[in-house]
C-alpha atoms as a PDB file:
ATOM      1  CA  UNK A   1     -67.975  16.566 -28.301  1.00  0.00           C
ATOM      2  CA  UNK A   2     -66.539  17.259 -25.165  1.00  0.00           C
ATOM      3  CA  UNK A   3     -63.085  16.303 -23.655  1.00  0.00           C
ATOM      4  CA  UNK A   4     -63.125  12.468 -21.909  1.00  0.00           C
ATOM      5  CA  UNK A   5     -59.467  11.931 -20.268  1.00  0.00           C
ATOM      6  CA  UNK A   6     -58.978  10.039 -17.233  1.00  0.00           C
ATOM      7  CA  UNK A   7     -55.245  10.456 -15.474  1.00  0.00           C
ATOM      8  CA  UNK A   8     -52.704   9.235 -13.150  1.00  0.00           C
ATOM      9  CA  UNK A   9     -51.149  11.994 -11.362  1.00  0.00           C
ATOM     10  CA  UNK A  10     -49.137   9.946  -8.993  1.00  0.00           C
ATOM     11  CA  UNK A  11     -45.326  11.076  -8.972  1.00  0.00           C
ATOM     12  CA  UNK A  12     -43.032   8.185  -8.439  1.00  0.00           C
ATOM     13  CA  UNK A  13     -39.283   8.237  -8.407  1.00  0.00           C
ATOM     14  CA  UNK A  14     -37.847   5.792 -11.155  1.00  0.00           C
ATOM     15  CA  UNK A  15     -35.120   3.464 -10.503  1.00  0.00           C
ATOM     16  CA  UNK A  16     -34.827   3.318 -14.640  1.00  0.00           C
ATOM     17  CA  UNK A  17     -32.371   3.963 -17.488  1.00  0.00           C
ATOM     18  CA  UNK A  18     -32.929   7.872 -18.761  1.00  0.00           C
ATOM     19  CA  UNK A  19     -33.897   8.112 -22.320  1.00  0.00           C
ATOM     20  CA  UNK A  20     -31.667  11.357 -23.140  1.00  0.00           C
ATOM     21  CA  UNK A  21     -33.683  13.701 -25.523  1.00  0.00           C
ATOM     22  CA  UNK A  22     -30.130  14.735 -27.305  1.00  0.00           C
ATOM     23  CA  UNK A  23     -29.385  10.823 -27.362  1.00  0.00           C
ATOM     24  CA  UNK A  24     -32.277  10.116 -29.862  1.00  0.00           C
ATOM     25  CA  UNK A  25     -32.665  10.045 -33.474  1.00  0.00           C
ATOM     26  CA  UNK A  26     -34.083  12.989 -35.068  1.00  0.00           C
ATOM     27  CA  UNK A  27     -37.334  12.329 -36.782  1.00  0.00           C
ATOM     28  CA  UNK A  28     -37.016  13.751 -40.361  1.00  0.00           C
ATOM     29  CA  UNK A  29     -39.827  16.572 -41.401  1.00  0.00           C
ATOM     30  CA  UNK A  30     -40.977  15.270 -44.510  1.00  0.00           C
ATOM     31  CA  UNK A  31     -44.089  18.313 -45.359  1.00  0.00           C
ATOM     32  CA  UNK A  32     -45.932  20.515 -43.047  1.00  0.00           C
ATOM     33  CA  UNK A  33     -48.622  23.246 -43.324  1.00  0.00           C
ATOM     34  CA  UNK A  34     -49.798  25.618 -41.377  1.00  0.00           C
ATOM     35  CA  UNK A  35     -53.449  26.275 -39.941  1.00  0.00           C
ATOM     36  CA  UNK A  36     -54.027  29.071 -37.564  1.00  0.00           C
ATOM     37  CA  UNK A  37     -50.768  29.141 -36.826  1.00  0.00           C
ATOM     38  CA  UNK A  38     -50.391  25.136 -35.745  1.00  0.00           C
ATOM     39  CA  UNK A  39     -47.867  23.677 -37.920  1.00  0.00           C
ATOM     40  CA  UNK A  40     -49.518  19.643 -38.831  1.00  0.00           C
ATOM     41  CA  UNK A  41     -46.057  17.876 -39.728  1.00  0.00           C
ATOM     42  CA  UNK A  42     -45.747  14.335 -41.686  1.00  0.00           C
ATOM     43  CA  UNK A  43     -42.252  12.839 -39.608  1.00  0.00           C
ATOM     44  CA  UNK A  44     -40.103  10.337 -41.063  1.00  0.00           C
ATOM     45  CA  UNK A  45     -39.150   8.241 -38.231  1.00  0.00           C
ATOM     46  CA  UNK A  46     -40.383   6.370 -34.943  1.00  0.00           C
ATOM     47  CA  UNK A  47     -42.925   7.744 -32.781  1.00  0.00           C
ATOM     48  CA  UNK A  48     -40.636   7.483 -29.686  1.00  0.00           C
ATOM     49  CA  UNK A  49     -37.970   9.359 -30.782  1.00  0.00           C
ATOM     50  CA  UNK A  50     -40.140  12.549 -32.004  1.00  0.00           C
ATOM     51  CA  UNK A  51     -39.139  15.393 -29.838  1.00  0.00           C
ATOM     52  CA  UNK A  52     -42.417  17.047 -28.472  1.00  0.00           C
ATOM     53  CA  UNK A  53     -44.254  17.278 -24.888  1.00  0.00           C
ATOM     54  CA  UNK A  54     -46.639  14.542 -25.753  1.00  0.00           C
ATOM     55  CA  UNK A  55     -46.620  11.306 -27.935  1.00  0.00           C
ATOM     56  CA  UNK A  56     -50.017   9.588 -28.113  1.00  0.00           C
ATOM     57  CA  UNK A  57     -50.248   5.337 -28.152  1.00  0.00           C
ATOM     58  CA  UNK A  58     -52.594   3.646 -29.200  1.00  0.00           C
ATOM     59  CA  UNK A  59     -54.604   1.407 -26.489  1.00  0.00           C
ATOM     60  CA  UNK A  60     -57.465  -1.251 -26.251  1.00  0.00           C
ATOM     61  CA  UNK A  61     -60.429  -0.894 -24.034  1.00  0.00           C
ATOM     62  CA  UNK A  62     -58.600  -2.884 -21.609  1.00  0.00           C
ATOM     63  CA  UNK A  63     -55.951  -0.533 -21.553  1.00  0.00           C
ATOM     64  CA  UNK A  64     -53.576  -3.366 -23.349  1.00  0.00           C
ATOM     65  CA  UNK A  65     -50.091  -2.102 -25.069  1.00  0.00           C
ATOM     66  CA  UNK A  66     -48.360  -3.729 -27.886  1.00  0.00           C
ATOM     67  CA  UNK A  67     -45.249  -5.501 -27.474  1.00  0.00           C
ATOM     68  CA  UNK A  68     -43.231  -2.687 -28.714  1.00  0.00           C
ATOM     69  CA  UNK A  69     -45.036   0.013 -26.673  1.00  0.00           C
ATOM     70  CA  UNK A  70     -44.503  -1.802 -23.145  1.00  0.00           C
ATOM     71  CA  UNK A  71     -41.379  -2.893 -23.646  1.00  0.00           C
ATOM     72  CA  UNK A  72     -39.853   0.958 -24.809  1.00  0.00           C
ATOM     73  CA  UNK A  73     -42.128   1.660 -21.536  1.00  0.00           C
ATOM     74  CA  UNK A  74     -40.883  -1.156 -19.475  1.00  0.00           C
ATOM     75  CA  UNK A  75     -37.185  -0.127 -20.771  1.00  0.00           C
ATOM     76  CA  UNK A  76     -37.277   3.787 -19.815  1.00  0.00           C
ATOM     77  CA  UNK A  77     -39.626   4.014 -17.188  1.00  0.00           C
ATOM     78  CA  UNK A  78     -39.622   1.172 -15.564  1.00  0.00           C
ATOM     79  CA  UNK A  79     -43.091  -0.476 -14.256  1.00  0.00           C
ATOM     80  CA  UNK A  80     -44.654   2.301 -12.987  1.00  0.00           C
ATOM     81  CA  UNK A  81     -46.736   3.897 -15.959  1.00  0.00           C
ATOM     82  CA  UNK A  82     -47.928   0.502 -16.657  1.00  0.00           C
ATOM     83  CA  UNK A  83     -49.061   0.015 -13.044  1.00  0.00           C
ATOM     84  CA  UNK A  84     -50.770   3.629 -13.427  1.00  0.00           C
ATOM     85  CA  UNK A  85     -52.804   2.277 -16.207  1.00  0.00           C
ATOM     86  CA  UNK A  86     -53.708  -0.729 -14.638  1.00  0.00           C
ATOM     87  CA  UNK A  87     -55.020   1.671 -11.456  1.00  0.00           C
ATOM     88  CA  UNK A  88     -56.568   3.650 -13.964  1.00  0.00           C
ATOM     89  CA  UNK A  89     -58.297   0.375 -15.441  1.00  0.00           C
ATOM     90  CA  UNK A  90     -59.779  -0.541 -12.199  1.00  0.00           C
ATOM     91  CA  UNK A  91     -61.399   2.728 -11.426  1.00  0.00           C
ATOM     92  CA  UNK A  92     -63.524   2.493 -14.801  1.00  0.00           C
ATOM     93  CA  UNK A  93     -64.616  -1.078 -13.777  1.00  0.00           C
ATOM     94  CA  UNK A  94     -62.153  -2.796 -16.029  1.00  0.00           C
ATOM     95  CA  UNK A  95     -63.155  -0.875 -19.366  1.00  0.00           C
ATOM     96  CA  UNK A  96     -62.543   2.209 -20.543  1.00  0.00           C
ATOM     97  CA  UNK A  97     -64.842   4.108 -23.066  1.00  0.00           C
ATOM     98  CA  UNK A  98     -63.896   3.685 -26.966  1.00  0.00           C
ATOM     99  CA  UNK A  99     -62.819   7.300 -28.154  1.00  0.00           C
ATOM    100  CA  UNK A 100     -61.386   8.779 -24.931  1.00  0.00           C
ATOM    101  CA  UNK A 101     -58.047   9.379 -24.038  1.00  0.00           C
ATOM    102  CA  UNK A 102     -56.307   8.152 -20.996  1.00  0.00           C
ATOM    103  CA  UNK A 103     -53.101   9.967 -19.963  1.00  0.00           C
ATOM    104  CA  UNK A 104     -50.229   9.452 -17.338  1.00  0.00           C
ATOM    105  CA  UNK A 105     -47.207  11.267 -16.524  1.00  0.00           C
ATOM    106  CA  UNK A 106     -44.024  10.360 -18.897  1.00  0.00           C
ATOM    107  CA  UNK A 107     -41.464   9.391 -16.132  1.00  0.00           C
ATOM    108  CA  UNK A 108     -37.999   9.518 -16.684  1.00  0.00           C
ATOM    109  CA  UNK A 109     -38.832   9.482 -21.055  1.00  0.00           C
ATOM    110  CA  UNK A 110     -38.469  13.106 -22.456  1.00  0.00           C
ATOM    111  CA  UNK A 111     -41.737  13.634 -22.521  1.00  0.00           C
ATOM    112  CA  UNK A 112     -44.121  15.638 -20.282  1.00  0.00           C
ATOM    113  CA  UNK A 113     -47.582  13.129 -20.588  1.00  0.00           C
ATOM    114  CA  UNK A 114     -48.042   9.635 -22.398  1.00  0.00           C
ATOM    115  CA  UNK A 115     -51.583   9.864 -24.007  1.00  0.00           C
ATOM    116  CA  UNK A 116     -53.636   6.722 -24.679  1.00  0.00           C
ATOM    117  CA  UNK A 117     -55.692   6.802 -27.026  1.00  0.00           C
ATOM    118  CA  UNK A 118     -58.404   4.387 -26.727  1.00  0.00           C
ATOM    119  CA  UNK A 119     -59.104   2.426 -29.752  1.00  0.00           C
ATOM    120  CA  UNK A 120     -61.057  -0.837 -31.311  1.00  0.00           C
ATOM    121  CA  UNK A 121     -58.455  -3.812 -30.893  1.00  0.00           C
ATOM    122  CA  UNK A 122     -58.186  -5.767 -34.407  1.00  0.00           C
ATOM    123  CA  UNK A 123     -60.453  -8.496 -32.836  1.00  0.00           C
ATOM    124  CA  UNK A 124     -63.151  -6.243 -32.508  1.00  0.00           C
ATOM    125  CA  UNK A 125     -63.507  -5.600 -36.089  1.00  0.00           C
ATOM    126  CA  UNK A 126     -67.192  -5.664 -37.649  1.00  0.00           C
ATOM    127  CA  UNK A 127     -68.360  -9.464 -38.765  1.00  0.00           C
ATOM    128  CA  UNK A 128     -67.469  -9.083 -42.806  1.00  0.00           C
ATOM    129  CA  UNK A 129     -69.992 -11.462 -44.361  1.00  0.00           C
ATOM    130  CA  UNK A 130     -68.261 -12.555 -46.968  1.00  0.00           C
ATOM    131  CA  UNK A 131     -70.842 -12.197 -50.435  1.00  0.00           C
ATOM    132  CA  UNK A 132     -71.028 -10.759 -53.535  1.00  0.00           C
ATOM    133  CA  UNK A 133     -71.609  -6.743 -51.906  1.00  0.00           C
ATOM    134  CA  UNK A 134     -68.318  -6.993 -50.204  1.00  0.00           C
ATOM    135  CA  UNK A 135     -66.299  -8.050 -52.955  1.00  0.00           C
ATOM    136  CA  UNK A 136     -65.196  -4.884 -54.722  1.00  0.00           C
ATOM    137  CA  UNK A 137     -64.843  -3.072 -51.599  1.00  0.00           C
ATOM    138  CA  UNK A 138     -62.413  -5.615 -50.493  1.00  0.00           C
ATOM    139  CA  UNK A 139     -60.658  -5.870 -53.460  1.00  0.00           C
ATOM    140  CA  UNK A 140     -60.829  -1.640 -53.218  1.00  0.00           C
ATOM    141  CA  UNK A 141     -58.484  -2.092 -50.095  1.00  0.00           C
ATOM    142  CA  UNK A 142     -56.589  -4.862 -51.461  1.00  0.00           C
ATOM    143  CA  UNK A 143     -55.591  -3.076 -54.568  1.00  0.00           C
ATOM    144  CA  UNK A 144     -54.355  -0.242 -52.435  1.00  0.00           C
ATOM    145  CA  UNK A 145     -52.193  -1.656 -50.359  1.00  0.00           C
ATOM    146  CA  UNK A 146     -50.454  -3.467 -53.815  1.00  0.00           C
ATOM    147  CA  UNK A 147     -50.386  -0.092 -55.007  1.00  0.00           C
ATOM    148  CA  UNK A 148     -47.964   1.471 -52.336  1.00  0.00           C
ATOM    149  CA  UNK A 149     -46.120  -1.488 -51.224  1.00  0.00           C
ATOM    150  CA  UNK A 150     -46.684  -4.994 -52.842  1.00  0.00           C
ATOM    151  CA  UNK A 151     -44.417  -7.058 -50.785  1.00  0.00           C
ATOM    152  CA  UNK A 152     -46.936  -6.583 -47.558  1.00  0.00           C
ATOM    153  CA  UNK A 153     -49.568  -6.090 -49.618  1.00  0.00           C
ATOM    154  CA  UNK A 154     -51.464  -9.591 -48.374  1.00  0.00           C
ATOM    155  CA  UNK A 155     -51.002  -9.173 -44.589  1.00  0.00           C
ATOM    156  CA  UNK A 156     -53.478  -6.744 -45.130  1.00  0.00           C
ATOM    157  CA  UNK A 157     -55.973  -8.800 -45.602  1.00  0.00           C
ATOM    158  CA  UNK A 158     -58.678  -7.437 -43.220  1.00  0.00           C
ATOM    159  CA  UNK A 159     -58.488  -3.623 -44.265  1.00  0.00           C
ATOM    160  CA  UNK A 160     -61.797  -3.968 -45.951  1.00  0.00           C
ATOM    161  CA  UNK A 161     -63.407  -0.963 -46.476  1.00  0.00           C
ATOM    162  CA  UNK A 162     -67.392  -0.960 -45.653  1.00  0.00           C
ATOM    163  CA  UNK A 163     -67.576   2.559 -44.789  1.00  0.00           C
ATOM    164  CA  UNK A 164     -67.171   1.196 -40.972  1.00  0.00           C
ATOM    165  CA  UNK A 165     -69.225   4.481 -39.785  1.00  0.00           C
ATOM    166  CA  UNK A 166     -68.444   3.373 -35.716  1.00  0.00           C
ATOM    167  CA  UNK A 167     -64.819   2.923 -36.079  1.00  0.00           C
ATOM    168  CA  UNK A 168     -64.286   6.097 -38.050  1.00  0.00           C
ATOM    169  CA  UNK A 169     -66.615   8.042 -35.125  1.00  0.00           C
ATOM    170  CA  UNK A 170     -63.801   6.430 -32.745  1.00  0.00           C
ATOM    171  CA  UNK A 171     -60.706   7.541 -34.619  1.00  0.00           C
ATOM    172  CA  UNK A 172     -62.156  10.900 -35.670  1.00  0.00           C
ATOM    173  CA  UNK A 173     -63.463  11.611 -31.369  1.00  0.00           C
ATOM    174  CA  UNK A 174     -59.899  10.078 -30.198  1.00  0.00           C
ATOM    175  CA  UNK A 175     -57.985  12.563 -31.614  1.00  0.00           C
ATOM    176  CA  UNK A 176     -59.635  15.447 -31.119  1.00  0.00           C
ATOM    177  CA  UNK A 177     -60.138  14.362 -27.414  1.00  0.00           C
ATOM    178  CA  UNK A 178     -56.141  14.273 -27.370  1.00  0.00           C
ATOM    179  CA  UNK A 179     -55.853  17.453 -29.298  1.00  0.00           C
ATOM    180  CA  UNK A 180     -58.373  19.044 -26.018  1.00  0.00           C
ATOM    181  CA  UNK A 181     -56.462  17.687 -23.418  1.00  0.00           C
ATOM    182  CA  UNK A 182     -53.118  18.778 -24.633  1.00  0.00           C
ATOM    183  CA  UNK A 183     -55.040  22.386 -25.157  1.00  0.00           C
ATOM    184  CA  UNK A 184     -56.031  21.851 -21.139  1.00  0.00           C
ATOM    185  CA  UNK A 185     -52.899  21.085 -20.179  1.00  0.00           C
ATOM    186  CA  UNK A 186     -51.240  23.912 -21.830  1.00  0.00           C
ATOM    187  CA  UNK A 187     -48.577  21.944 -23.920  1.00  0.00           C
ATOM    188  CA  UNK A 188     -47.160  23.216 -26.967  1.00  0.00           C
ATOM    189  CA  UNK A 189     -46.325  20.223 -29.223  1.00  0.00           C
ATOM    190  CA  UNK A 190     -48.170  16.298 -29.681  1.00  0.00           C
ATOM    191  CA  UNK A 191     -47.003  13.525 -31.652  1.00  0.00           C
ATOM    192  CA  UNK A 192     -49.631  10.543 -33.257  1.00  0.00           C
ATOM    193  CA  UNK A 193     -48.593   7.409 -34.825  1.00  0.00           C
ATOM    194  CA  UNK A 194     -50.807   7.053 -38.207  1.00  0.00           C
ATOM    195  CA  UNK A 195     -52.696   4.436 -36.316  1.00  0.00           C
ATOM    196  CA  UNK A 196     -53.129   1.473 -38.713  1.00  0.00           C
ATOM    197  CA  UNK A 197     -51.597  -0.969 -36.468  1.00  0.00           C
ATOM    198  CA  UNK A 198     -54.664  -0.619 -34.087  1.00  0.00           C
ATOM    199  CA  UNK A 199     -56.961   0.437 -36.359  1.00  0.00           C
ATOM    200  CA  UNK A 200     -57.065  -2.309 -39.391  1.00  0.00           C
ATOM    201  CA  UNK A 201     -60.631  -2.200 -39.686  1.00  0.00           C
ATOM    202  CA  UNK A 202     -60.556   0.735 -41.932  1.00  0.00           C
ATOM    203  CA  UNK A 203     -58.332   1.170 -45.487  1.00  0.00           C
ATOM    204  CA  UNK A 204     -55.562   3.555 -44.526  1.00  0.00           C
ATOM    205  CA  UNK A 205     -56.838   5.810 -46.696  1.00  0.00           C
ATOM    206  CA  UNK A 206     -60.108   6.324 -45.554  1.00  0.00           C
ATOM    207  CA  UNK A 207     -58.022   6.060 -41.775  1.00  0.00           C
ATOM    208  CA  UNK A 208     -55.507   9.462 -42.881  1.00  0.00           C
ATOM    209  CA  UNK A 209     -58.567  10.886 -43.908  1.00  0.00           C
ATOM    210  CA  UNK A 210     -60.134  11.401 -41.093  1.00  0.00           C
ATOM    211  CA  UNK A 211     -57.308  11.984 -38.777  1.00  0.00           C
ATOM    212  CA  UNK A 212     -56.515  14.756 -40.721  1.00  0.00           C
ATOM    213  CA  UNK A 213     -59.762  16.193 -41.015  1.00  0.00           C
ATOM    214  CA  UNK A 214     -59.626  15.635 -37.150  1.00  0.00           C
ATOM    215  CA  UNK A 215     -57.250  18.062 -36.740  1.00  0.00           C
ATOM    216  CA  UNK A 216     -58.099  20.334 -39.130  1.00  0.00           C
ATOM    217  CA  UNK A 217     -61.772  20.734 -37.430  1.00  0.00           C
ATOM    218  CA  UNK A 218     -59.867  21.187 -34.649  1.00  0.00           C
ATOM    219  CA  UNK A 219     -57.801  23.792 -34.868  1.00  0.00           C
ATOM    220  CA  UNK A 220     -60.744  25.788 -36.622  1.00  0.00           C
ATOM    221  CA  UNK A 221     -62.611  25.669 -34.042  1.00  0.00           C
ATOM    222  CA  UNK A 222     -60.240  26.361 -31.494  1.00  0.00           C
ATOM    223  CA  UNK A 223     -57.602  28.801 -33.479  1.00  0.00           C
ATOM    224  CA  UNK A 224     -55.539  30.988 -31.157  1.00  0.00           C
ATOM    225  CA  UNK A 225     -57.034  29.580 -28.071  1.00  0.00           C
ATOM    226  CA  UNK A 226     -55.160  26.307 -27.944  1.00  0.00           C
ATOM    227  CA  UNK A 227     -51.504  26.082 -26.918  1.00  0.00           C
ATOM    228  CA  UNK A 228     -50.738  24.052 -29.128  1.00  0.00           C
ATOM    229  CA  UNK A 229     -47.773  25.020 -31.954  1.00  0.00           C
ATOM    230  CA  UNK A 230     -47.111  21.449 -33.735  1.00  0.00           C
ATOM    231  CA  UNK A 231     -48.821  18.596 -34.482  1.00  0.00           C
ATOM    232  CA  UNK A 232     -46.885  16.027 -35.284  1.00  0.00           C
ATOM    233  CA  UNK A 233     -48.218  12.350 -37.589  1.00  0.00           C
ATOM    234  CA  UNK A 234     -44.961   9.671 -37.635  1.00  0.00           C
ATOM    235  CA  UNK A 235     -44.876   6.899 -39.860  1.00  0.00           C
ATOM    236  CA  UNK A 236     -41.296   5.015 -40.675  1.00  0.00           C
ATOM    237  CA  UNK A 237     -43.309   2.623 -42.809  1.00  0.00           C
ATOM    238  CA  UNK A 238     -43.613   3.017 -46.760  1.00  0.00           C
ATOM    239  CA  UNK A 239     -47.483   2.123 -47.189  1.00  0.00           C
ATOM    240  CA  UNK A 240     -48.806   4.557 -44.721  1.00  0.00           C
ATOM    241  CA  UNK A 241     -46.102   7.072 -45.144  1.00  0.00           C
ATOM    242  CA  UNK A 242     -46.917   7.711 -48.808  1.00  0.00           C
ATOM    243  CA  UNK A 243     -50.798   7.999 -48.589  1.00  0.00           C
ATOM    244  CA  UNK A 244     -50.637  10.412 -45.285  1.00  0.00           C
ATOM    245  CA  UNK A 245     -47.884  12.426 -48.030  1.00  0.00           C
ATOM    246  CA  UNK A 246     -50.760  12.713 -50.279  1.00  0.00           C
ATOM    247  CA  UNK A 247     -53.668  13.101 -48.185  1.00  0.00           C
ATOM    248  CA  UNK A 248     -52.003  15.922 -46.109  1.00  0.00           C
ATOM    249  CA  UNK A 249     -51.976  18.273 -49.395  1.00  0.00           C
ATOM    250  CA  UNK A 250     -55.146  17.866 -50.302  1.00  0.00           C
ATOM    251  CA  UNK A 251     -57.213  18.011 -47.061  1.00  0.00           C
ATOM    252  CA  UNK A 252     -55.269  20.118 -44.891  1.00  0.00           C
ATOM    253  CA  UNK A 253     -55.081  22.801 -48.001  1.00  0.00           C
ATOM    254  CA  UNK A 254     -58.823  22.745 -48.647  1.00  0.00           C
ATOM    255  CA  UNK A 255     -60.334  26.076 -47.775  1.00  0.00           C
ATOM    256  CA  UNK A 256     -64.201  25.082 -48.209  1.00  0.00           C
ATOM    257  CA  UNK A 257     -66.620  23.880 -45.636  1.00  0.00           C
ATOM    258  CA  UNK A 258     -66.286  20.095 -45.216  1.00  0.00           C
ATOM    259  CA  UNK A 259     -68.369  17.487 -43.935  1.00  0.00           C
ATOM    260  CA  UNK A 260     -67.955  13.756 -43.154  1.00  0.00           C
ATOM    261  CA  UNK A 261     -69.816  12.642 -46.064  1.00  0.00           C
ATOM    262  CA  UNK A 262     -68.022  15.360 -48.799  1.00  0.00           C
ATOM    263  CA  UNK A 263     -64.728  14.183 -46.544  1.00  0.00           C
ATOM    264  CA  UNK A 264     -65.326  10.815 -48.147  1.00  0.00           C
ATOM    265  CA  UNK A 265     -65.965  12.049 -51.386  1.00  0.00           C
ATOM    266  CA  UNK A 266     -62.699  14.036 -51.846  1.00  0.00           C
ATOM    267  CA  UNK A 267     -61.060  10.868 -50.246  1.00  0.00           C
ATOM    268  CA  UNK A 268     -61.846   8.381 -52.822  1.00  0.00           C
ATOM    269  CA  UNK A 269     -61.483  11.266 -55.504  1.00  0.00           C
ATOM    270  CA  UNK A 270     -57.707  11.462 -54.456  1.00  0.00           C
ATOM    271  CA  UNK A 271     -57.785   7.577 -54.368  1.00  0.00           C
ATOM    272  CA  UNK A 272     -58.983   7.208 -57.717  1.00  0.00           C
ATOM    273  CA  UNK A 273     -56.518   9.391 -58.918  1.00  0.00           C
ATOM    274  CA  UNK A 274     -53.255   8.523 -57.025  1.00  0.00           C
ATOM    275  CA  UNK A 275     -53.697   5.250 -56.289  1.00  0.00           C
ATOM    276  CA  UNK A 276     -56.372   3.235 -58.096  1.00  0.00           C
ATOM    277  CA  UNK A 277     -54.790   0.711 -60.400  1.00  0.00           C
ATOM    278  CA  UNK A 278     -56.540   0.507 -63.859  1.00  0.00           C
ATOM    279  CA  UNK A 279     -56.851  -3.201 -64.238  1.00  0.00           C
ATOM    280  CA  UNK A 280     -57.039  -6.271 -61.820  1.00  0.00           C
ATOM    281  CA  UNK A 281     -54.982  -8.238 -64.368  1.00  0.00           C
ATOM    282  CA  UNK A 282     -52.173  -6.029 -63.394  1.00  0.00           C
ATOM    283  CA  UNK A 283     -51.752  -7.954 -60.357  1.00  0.00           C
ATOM    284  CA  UNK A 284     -53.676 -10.939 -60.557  1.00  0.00           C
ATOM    285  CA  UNK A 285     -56.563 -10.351 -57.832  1.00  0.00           C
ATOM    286  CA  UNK A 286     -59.522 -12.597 -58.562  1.00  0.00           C
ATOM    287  CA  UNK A 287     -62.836 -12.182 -56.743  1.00  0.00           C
ATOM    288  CA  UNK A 288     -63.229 -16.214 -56.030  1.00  0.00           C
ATOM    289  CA  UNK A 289     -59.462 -15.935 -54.851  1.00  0.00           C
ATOM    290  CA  UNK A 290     -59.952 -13.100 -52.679  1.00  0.00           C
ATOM    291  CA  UNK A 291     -62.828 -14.966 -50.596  1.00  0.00           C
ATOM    292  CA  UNK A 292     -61.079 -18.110 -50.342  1.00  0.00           C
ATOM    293  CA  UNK A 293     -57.854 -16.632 -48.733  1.00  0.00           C
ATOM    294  CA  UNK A 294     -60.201 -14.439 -46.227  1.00  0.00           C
ATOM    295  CA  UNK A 295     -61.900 -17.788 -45.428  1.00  0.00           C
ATOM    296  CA  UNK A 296     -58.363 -19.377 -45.178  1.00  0.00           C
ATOM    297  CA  UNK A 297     -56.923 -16.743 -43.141  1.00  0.00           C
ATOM    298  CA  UNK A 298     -60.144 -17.484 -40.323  1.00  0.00           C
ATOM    299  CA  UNK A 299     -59.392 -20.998 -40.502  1.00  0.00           C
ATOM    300  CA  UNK A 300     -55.138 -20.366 -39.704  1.00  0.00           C
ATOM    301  CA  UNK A 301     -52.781 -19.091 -41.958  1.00  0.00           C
ATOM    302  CA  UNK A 302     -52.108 -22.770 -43.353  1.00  0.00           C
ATOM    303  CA  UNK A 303     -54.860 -22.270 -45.536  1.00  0.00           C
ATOM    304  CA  UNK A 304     -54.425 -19.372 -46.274  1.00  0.00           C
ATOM    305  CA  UNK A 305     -50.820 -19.834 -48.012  1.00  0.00           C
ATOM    306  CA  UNK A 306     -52.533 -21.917 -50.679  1.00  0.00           C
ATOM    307  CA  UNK A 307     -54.316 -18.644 -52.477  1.00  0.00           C
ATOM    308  CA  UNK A 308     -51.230 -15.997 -51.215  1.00  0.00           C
ATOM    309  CA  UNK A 309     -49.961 -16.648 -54.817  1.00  0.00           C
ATOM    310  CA  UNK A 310     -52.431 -15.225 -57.023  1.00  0.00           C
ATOM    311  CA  UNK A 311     -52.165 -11.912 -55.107  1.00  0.00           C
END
């Protein structure tokens, strides 16, 4: 696949507030495995506060943060990483390849590198026609998301799960790029958030499946010869925190040879089986309902309120 980074080496002094490492919350170890001697850990907790050399955010093509992400940034480290990134934007002519990884120095935060992971922004989702071959697949997300937490079930309303083969190619290249350049640079532990926020193309199912079977690829291929000692996936949110649980046992543990397509396969096996609900009259989602909130929610969320009930 190859390893596509792009950095920032400048050092800069930081007139900032110090984020001590013994200061922070300790991210609770919820289940870990080990393969070729790489501990993959599921953390309970918030992706800044995990204690490792790198933590990896999530970024648009136009290296754009979240609100959260620049203002932790803004808050530790002052302006300067954020300038880096805009440098780093200009010297790939304002876009930055889907896939790759973009990494700076970590400032005064108690990190060694910030990695960027570069990553389809929720407006460039795939156009969803909305017909009679989409339905059960987006019900198929729907009715997941009810599954594992009901309450936020319907702000998930564009997790519909076509198979998106581009966006999983993305997900599935971005982390083993960051996985390569940690190996280059010789670190010994990397942090991920579980992605969904950036990624909401994809059903978070299908999305832990194949960051997980990123990994594992990984450090099969690579065994002994990377530096790295712990992988680290953080989630402090219910929904995603429960499927990664899962999803962790029963891909990570798999000893046979696995491809994308029998990847997908033993995915929506463990679906069917942990989360799958057995009838749609258990919560009310009807097909005609379904398409009229998704039509709602393009036209503002005014219209969309009118169908929210019946999910």
């Amino acid at each position: 696949m190859g390893n596509r980074s792009i950095c920032c080496t400048t050092q800069v002094e930081f007139q900032s507030q110090i984020c001590r490492q013994d200061g922070r919350p300790q991210a609770q170890v919820i289940q870990q495995t080990d393969i070729n001697g790489c501990r993959v850990v599921l953390s309970l907790g918030k992706l800044f506060n995990e204690q490792v050399d790198i933590i990896v955010l999530t970024t648009t093509q136009k290296l754009k943060l979240n609100f959260q992400q620049q203002e932790h940034i803004k808050k530790f480290a002052g302006d300067q990483i954020l300038n880096e990134l805009h440098q780093i934007l200009l010297s790939q002519g304002g876009k930055v390849q889907l896939g790759s990884v973009v990494h700076t120095h970590a400032g005064e935060m108690p990190y060694d590198y910030l990695f960027f992971a570069v990553l389809p922004s929720a407006t460039d989702a795939s156009i969803i026609v909305l017909n009679e071959s989409y339905e059960q697949e987006m019900a198929y997300s729907i009715e997941e998301n009810f599954r594992v937490n009901s309450i936020t079930a319907y702000a998930d309303k564009w997790k519909f799960d076509s198979t998106q083969s581009r966006e999983i190619q993305i997900v599935y290249e971005a982390v083993v790029n960051c996985l390569e350049k940690a190996t280059e640079l010789g670190v010994k532990s990397i942090a991920f958030s579980v992605m969904d926020q950036q990624i909401n193309q994809i059903a978070r199912s299908k999305l832990a499946s194949v960051m997980l079977f990123a990994i594992k690829s990984f450090l099969r291929e690579y065994g002994s010869k990377t530096s790295l000692v712990e992988i680290r996936i953080s989630s402090c949110e219910a929904p995603s925190f429960k499927i990664y649980k899962t999803y962790m046992n029963q891909i990570l543990n798999y000893q046979g040879e696995t491809t994308m397509e029998k990847l997908f396969q033993q995915e929506e096996q463990i679906y069917q089986q942990e989360f799958k609900i057995d009838s749609q009259n258990d919560i009310g989602i009807r097909k005609d309902d379904i398409r009229k909130f998704c039509n709602g929610y393009k036209d503002g969320d005014y219209k969309a309120n009118q169908y929210k009930s019946s999910f």
